[in-house]
Protein backbone atom coordinates (compact mmCIF):
# COMPACT_ATOMS: atom_id res chain seq x y z
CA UNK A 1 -12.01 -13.06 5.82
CA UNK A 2 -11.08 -13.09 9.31
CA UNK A 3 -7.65 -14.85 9.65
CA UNK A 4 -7.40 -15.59 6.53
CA UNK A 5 -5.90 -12.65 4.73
CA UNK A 6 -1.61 -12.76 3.85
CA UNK A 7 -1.73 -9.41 2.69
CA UNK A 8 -4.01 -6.45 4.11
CA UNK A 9 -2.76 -2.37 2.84
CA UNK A 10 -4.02 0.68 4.02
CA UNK A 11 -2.31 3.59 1.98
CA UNK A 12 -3.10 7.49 2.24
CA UNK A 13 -5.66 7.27 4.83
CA UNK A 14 -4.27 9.82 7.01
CA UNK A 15 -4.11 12.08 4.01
CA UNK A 16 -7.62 11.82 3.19
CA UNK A 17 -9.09 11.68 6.95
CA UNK A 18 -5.82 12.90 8.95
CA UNK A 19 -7.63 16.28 10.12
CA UNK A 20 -10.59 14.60 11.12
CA UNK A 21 -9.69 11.46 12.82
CA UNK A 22 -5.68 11.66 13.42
CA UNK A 23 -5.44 8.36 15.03
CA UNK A 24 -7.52 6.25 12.88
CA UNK A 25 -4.25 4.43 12.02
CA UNK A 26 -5.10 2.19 15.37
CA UNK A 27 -8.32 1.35 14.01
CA UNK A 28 -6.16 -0.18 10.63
CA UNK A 29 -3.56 -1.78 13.14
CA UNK A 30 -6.68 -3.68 15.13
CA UNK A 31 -8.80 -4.40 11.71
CA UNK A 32 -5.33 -5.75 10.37
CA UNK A 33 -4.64 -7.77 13.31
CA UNK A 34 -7.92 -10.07 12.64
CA UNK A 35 -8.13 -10.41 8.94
CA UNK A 36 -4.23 -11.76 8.72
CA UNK A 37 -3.26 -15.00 9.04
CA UNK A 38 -0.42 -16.61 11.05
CA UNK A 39 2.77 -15.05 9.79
CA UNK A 40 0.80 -11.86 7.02
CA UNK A 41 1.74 -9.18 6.27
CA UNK A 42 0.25 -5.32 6.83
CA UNK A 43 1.23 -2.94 4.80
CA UNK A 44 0.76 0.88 6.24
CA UNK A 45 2.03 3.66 4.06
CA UNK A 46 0.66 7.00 4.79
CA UNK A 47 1.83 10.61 5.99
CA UNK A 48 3.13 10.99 9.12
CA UNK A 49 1.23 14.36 9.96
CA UNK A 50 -1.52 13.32 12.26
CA UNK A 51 -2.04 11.13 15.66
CA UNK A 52 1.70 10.20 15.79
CA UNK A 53 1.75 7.39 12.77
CA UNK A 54 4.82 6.89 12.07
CA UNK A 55 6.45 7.37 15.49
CA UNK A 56 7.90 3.64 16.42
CA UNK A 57 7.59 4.15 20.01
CA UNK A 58 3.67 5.28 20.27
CA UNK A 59 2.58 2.65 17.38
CA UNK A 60 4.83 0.21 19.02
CA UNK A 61 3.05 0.84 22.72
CA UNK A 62 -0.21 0.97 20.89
CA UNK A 63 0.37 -2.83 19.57
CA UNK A 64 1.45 -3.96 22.57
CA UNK A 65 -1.53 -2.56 24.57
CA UNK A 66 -3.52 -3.88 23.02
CA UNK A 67 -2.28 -7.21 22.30
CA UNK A 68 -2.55 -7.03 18.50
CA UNK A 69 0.55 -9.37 17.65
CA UNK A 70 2.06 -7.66 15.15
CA UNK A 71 5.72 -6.85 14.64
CA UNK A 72 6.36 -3.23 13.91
CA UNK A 73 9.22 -2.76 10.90
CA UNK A 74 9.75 0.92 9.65
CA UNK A 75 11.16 2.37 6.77
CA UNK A 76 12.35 5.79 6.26
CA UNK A 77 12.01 7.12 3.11
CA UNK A 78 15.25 8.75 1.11
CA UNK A 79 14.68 13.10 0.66
């Protein structure tokens, strides 16, 4: 499947394994980053409790660190 995936989700993660692992939202962002192909998407919707997901600036940092070539878009939800 590597590179060859236009769609790749990861939903509620954090909820389940937030208080355990708080950052294992980098592990989706790298797994992501190899199963897409050239121009997919990755779709991340989870709670923003734990490790910082959800904060633009640290995920942002975190792709660019490690050189994972994805494009960070964010969307606030309405209260």
């Amino acid at each position: 499947l590597q590179g060859r995936c236009a769609l790749v989700t990861c939903t509620s993660l954090l909820t389940s394994l937030g208080y355990r692992e708080p950052e294992i939202w980098k592990d989706c962002l790298e797994l992501a980053s190899r199963l897409l192909t050239a121009g997919g998407y990755f779709l991340q919707y989870d709670t923003a409790s734990f490790g910082k997901f959800g904060h633009g600036r640290t995920m942002k940092a975190f792709i660019e660190e490690k050189s994972l070539g994805l494009v960070l878009e964010g969307r606030k939800e309405e209260e």
